[in-house]
C-alpha atoms as a PDB file:
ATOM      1  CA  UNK A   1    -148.846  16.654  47.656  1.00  0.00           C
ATOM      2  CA  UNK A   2    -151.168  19.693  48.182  1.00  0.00           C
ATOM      3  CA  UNK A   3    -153.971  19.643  51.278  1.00  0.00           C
ATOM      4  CA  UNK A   4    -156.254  18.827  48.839  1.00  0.00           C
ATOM      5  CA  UNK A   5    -155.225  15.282  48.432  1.00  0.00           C
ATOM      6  CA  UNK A   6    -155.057  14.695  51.639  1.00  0.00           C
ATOM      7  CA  UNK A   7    -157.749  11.862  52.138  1.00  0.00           C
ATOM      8  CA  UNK A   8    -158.371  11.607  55.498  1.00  0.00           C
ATOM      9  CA  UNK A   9    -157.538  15.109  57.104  1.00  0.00           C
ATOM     10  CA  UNK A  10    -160.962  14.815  58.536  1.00  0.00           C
ATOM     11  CA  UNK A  11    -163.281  12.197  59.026  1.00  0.00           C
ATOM     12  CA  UNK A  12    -166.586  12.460  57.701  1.00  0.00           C
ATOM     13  CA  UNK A  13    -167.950   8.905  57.963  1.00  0.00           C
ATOM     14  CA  UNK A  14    -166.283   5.949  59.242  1.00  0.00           C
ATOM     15  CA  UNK A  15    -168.313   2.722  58.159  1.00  0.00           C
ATOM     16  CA  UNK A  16    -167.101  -0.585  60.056  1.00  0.00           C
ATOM     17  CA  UNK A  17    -168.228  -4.183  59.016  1.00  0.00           C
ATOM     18  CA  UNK A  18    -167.926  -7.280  61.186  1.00  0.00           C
ATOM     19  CA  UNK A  19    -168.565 -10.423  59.177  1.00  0.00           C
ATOM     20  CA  UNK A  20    -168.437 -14.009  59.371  1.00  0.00           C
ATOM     21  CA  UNK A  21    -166.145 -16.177  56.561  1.00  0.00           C
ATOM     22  CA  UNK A  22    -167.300 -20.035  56.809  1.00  0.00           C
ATOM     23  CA  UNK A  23    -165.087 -22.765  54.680  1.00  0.00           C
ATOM     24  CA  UNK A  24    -167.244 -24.928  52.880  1.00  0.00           C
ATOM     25  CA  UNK A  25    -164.595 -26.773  51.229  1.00  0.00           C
ATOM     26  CA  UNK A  26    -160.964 -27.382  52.871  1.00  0.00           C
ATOM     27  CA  UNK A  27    -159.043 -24.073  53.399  1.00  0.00           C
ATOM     28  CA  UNK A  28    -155.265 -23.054  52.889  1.00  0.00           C
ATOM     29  CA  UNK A  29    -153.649 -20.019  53.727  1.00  0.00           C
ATOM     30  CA  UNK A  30    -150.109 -21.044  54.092  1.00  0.00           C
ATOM     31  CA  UNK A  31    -147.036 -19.934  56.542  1.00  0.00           C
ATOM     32  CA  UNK A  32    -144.084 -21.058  53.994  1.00  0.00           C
ATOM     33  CA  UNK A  33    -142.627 -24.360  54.880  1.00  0.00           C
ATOM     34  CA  UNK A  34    -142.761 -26.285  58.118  1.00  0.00           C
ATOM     35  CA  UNK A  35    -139.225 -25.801  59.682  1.00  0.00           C
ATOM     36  CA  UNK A  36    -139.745 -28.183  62.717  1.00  0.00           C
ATOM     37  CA  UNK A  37    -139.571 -31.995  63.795  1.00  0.00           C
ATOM     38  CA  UNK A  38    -142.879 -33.398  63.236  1.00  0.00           C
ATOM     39  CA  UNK A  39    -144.739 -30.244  61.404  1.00  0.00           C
ATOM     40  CA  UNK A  40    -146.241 -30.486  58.185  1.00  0.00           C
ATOM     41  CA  UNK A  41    -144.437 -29.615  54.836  1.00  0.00           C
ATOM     42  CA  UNK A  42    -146.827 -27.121  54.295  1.00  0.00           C
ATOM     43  CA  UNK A  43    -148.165 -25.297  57.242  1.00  0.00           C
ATOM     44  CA  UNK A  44    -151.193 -23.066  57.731  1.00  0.00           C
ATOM     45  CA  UNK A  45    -151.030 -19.858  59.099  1.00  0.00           C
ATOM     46  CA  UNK A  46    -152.076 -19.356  63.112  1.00  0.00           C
ATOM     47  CA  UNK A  47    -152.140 -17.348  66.136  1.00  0.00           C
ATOM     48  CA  UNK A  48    -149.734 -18.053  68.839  1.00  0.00           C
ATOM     49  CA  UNK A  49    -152.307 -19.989  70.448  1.00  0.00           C
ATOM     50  CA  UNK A  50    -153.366 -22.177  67.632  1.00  0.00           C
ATOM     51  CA  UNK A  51    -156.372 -20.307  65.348  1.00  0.00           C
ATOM     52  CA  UNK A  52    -156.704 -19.948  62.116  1.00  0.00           C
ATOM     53  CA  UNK A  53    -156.209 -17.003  60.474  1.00  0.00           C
ATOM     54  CA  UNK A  54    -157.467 -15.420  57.170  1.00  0.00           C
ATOM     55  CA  UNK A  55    -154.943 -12.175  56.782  1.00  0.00           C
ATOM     56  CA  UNK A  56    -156.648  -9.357  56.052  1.00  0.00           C
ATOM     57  CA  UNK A  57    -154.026  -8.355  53.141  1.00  0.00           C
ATOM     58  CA  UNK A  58    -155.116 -11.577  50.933  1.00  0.00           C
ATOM     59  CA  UNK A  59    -158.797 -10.030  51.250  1.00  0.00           C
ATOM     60  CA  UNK A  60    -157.971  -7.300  50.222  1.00  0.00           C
ATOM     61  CA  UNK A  61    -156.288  -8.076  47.103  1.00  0.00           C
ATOM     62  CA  UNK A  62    -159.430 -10.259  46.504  1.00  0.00           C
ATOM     63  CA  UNK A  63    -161.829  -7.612  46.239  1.00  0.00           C
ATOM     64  CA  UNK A  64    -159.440  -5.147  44.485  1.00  0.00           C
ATOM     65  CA  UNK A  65    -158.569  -7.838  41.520  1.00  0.00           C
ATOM     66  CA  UNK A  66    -162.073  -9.088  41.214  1.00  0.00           C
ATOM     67  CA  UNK A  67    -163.957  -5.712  41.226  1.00  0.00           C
ATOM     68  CA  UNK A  68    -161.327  -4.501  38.797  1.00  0.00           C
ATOM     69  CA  UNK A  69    -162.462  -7.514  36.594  1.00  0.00           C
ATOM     70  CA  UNK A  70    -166.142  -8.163  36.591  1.00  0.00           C
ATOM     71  CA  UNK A  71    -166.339  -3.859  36.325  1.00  0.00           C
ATOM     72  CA  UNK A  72    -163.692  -4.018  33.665  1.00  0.00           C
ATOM     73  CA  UNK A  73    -161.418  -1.366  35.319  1.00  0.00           C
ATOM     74  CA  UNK A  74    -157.323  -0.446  35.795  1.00  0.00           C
ATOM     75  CA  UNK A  75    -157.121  -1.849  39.431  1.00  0.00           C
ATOM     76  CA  UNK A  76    -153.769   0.762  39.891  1.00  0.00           C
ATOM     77  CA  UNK A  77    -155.269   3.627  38.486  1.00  0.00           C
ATOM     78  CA  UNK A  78    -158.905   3.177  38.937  1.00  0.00           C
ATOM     79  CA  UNK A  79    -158.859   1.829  42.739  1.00  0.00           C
ATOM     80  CA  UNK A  80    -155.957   3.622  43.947  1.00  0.00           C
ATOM     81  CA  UNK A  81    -158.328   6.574  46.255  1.00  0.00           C
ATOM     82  CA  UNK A  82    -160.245   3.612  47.070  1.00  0.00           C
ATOM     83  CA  UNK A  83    -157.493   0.576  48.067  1.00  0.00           C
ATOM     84  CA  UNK A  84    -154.891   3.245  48.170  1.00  0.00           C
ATOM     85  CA  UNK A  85    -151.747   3.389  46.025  1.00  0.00           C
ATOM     86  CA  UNK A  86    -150.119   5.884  43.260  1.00  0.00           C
ATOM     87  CA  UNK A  87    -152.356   7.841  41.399  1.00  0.00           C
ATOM     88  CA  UNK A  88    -149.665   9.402  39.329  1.00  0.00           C
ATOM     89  CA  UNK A  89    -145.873   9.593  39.497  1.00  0.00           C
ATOM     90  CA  UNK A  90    -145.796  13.395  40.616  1.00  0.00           C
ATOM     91  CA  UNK A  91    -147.425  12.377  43.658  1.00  0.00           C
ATOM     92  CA  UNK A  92    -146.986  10.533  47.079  1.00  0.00           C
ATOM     93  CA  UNK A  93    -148.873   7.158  47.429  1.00  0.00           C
ATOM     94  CA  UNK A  94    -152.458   7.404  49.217  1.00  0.00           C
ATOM     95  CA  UNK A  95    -153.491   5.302  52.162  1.00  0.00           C
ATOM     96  CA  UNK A  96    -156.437   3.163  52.063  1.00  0.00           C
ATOM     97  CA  UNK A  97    -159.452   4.204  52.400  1.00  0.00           C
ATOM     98  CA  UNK A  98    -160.217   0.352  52.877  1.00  0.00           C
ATOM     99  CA  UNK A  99    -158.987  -1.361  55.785  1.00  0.00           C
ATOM    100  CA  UNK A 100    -159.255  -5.467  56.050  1.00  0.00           C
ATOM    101  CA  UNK A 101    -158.439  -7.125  59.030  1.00  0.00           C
ATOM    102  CA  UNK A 102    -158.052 -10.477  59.385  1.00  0.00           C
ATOM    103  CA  UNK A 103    -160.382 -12.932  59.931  1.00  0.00           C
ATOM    104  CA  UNK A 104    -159.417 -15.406  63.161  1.00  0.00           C
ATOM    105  CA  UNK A 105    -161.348 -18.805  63.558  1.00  0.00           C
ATOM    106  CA  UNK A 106    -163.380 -18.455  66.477  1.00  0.00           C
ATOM    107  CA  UNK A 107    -161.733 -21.900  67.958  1.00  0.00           C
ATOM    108  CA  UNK A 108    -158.105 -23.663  67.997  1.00  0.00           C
ATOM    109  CA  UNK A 109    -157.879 -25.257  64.847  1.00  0.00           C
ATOM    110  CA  UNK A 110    -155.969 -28.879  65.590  1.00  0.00           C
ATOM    111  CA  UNK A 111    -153.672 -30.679  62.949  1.00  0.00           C
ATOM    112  CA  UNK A 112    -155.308 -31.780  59.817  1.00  0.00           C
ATOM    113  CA  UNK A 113    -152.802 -33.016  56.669  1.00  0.00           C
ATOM    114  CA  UNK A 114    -153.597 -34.310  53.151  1.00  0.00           C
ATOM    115  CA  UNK A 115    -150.663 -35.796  50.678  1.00  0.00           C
ATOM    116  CA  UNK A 116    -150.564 -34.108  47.429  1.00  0.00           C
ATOM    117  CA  UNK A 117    -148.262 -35.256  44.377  1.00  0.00           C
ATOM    118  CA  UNK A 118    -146.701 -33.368  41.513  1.00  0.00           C
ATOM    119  CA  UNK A 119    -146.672 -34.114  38.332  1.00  0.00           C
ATOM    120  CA  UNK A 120    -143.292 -34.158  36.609  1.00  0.00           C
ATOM    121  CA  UNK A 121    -143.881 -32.347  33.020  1.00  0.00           C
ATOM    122  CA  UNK A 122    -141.589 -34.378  31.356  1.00  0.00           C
ATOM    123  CA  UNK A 123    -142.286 -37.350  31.988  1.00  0.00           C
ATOM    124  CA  UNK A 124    -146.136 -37.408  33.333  1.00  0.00           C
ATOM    125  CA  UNK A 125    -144.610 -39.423  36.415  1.00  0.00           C
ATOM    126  CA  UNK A 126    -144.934 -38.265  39.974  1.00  0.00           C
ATOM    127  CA  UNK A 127    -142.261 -36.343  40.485  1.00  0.00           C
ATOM    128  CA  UNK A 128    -142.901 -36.313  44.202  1.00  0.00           C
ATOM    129  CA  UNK A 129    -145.168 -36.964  47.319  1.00  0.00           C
ATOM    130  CA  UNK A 130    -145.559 -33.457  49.974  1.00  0.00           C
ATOM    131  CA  UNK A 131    -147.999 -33.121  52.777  1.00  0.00           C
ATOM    132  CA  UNK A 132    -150.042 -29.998  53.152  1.00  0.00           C
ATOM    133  CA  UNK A 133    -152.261 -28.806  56.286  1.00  0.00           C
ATOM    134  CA  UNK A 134    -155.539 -27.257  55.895  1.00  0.00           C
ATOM    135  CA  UNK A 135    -158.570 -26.254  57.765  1.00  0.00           C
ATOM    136  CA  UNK A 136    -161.702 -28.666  57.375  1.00  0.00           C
ATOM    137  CA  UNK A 137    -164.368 -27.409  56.136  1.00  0.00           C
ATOM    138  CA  UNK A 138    -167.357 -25.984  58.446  1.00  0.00           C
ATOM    139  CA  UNK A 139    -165.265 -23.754  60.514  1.00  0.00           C
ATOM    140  CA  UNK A 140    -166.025 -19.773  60.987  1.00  0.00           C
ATOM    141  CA  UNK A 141    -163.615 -17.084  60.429  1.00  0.00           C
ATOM    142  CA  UNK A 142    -164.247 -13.441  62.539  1.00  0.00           C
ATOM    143  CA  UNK A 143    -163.449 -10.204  61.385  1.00  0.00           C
ATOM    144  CA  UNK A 144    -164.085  -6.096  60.069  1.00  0.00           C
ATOM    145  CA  UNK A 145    -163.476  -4.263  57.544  1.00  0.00           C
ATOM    146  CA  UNK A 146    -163.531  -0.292  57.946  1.00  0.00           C
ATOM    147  CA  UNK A 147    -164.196   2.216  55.256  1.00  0.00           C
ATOM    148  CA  UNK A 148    -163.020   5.913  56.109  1.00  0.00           C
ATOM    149  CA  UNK A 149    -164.657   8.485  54.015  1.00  0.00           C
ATOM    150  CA  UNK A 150    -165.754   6.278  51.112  1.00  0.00           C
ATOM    151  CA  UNK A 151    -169.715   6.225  50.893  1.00  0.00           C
ATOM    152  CA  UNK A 152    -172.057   4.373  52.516  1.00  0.00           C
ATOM    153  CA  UNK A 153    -173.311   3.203  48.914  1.00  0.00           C
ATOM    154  CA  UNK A 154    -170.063   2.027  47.423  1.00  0.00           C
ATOM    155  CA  UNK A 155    -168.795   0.253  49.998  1.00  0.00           C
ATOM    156  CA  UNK A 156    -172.373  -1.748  50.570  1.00  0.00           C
ATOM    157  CA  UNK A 157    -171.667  -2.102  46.748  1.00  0.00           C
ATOM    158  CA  UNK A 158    -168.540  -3.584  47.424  1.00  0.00           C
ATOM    159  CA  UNK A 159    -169.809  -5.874  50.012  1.00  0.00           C
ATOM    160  CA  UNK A 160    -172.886  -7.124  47.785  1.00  0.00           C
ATOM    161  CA  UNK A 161    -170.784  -7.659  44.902  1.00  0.00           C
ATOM    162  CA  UNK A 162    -167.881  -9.559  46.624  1.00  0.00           C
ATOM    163  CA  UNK A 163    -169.880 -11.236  49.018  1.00  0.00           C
ATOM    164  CA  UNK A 164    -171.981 -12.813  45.828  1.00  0.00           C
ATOM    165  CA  UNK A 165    -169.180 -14.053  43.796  1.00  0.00           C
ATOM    166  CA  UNK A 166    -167.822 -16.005  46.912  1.00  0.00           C
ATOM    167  CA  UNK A 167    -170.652 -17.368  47.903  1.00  0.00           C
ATOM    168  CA  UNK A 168    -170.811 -18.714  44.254  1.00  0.00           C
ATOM    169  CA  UNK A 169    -167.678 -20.264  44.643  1.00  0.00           C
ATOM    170  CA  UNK A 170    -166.725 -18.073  41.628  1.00  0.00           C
ATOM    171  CA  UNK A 171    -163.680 -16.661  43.506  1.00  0.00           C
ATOM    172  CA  UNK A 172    -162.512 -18.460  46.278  1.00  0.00           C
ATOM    173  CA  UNK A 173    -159.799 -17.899  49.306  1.00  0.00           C
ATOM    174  CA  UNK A 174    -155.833 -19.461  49.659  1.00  0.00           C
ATOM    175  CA  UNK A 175    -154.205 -21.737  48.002  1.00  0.00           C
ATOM    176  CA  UNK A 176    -154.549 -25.140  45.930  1.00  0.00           C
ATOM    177  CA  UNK A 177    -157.782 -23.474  44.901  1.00  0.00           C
ATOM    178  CA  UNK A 178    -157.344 -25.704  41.461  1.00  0.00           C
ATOM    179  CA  UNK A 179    -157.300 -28.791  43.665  1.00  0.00           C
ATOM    180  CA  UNK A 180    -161.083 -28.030  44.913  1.00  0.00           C
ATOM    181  CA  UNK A 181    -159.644 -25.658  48.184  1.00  0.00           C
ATOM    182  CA  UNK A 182    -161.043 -22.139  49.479  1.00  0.00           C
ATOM    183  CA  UNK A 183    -164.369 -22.312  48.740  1.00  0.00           C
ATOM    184  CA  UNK A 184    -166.027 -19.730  51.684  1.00  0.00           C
ATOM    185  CA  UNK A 185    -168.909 -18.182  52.559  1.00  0.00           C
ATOM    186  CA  UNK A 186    -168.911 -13.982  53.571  1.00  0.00           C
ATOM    187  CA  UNK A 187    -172.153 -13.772  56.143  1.00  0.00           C
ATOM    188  CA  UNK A 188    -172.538  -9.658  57.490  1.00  0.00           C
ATOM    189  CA  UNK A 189    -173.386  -9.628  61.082  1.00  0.00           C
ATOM    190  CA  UNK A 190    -173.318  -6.007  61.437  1.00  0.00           C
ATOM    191  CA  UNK A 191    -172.723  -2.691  59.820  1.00  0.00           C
ATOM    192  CA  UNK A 192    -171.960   0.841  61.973  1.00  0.00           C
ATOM    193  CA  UNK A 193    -171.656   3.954  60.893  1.00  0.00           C
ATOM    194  CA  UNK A 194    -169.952   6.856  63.073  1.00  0.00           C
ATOM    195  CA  UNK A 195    -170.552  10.443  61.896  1.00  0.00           C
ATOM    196  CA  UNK A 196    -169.179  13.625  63.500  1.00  0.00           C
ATOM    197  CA  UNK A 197    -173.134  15.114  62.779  1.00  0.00           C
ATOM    198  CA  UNK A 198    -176.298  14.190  62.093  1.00  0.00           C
ATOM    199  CA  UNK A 199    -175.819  16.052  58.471  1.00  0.00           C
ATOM    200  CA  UNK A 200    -172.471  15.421  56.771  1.00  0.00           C
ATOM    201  CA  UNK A 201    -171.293  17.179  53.575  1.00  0.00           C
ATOM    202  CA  UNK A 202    -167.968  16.455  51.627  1.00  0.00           C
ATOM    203  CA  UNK A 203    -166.429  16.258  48.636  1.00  0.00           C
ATOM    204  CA  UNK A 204    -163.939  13.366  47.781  1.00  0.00           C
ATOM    205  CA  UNK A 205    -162.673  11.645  45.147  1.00  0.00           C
ATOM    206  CA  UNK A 206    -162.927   8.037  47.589  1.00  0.00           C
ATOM    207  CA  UNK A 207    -165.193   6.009  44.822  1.00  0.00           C
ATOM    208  CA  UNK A 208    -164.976   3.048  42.440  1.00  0.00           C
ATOM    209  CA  UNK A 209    -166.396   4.487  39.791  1.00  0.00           C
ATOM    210  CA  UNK A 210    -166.360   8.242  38.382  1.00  0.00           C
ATOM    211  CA  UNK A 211    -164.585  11.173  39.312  1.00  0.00           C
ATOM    212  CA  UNK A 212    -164.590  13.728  42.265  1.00  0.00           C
ATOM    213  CA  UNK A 213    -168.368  13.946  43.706  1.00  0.00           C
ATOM    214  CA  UNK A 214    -170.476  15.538  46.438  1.00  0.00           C
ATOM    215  CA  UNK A 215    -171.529  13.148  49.091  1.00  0.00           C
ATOM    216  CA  UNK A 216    -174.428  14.531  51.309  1.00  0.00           C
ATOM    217  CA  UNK A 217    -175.205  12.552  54.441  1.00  0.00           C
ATOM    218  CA  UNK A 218    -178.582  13.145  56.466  1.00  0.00           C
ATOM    219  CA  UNK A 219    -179.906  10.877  59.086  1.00  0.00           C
ATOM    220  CA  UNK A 220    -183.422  10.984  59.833  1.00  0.00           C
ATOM    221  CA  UNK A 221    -185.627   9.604  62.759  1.00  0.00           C
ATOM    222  CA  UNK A 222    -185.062   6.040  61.158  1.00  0.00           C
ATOM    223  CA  UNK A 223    -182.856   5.976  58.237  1.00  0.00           C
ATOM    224  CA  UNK A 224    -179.187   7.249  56.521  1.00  0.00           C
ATOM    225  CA  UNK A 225    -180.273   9.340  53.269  1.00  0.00           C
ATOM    226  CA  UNK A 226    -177.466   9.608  51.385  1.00  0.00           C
ATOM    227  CA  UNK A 227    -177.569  12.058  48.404  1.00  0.00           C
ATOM    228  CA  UNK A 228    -181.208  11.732  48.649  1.00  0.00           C
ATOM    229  CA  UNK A 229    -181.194   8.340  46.962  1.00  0.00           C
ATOM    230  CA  UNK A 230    -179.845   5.775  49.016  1.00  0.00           C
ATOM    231  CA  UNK A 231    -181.819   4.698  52.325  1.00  0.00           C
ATOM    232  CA  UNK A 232    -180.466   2.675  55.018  1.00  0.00           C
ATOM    233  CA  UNK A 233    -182.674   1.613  57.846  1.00  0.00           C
ATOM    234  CA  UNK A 234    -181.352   2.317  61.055  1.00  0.00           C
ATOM    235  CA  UNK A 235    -181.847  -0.241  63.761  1.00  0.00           C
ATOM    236  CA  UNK A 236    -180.096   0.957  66.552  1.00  0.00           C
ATOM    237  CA  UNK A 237    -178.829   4.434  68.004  1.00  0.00           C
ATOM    238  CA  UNK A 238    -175.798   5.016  70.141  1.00  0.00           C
ATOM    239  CA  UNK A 239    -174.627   8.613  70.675  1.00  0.00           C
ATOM    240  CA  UNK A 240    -172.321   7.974  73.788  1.00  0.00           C
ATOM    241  CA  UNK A 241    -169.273   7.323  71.690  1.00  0.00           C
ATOM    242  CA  UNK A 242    -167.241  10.334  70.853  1.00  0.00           C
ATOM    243  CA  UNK A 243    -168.900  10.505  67.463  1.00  0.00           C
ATOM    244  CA  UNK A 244    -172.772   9.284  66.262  1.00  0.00           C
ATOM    245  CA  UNK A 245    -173.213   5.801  66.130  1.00  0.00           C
ATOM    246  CA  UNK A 246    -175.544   3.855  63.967  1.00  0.00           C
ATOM    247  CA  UNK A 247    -176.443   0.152  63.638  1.00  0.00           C
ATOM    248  CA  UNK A 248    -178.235  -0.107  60.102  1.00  0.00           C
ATOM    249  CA  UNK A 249    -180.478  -3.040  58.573  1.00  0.00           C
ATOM    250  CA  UNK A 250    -178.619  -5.612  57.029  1.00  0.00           C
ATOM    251  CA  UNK A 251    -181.167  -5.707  54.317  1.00  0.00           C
ATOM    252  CA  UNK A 252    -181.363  -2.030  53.556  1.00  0.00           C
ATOM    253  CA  UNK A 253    -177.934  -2.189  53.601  1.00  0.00           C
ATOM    254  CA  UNK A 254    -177.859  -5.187  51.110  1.00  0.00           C
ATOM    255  CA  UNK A 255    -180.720  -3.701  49.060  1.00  0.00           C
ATOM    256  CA  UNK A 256    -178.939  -0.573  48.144  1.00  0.00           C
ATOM    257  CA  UNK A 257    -175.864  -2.942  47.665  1.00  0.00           C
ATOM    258  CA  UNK A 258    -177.683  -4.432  45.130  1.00  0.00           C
ATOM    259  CA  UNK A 259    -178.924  -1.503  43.339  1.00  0.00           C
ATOM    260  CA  UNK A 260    -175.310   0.382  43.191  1.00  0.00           C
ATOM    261  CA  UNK A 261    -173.727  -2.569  41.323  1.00  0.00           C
ATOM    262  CA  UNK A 262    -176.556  -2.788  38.745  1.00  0.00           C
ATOM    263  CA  UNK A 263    -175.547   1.207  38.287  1.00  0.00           C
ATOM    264  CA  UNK A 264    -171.616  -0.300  37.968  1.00  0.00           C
ATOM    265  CA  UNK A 265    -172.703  -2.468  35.551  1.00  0.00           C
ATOM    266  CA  UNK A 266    -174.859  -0.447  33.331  1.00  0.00           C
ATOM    267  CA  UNK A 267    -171.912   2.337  33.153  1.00  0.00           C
ATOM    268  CA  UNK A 268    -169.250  -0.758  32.627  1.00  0.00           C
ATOM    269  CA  UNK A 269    -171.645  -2.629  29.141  1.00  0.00           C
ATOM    270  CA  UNK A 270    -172.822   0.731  28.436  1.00  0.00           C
END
């Protein structure tokens, strides 16, 4: 793999979003089966001490599979500089430029159980009686995701996109999800940029849709201008770190979110 494919040599922008996840209908993400006296058949998965947790993988694979279907793209060949992967057989496999943590519940979750059946085929009989936990619904789910030199424009596309199709229950989270589960809610609480500069230039091939591209970063007095098109509004300034930090608008951020998929979409029906 030449130097040029390296990814993430440098870092021009680092983007990090913490976000809220709230069930609104009984949640599963399950551990395998219960292997102790007393535990359900089904498990969830937890922490050591006892919270729920979203993993970070399964959102992951959410937003790659659903923006490779609503944009009608290859999610291996398209997505692979953005959710990493092969590009071609010649070459090494990429990182990520997309990194999903998981999401914890921000208290111990205690023991809840419901009794499923299923069906025998066959016969149309019950073909037997299992117990599965789950977390009720109403309960909030903390967590980032971090974007290393993708733009500031594609990933609040990604954000705006995904964030819309699970709040319309279109795509939902875990298992049983034919049995009325996983139904969730993505809320942004805040989005940071770091930058090396005030002014970043760079080329990269990091993008959901199109090829290689220029991405031109200047931050004025009060906003991100990205390829002089995109405008965040910044709310709040903190240069101490060891690169620039910037706290933008979740609406700016939301707005230009908004405009960047209606661009995917237009090149997808074109």
């Amino acid at each position: 793999m030449s130097n040029s494919s390296i990814y993430f040599k440098t870092y021009y922008i680092i983007t990090k979003i913490s976000a809220k996840i709230t069930n609104l209908s009984p949640l599963r993400i399950g551990a395998g089966k219960g292997q102790k006296i007393g535990e359900p058949d089904l498990p969830i998965l937890r922490t050591p001490d006892g919270h729920a947790v979203i993993p970070g993988s399964s959102l992951k694979g959410i937003v790659r599979n659903n923006l490779a279907r609503f944009l009608m793209l290859d999610a291996d060949k398209d997505l692979s500089y953005a959710f990493g992967g092969n590009i071609n057989e010649e070459d090494m496999p990429i990182g990520s430029s997309l990194i999903f943590n998981d999401f914890v519940s921000n208290k111990i979750i205690d023991t809840y159980e419901r009794s499923h059946i299923r069906i025998d085929l066959a016969t149309g009989g019950v073909k037997n009686l299992f117990q599965v936990e789950y977390v009720p619904q109403g309960n909030e789910f903390y967590g980032s995701i971090v974007g290393r030199n993708i733009s500031i424009s594609d990933i609040s596309g990604i954000i705006y996109m995904i964030s819309n199709l699970l709040n319309l229950g279109i795509i939902r989270v875990g298992g049983f999800k034919s049995r009325g589960y996983g139904i969730v809610k993505l809320d942004v609480d805040n989005v940071q940029i770091l930058l090396p500069t005030a002014n970043v230039k760079y080329k990269t091939k990091i993008r959901i849709k199109g090829g290689e591209r220029e991405i031109n970063i200047i931050v004025n007095q009060n906003e991100i201008v990205e390829n002089n098109k995109y405008r965040f509004k910044i709310e709040k300034v903190d240069n101490n770190l060891f690169m620039n930090s910037y706290i933008l608008n979740n609406e700016s951020f939301n707005s230009v979110g908004m405009e960047v998929v209606k661009e995917w979409q237009e090149t997808t029906h074109a």
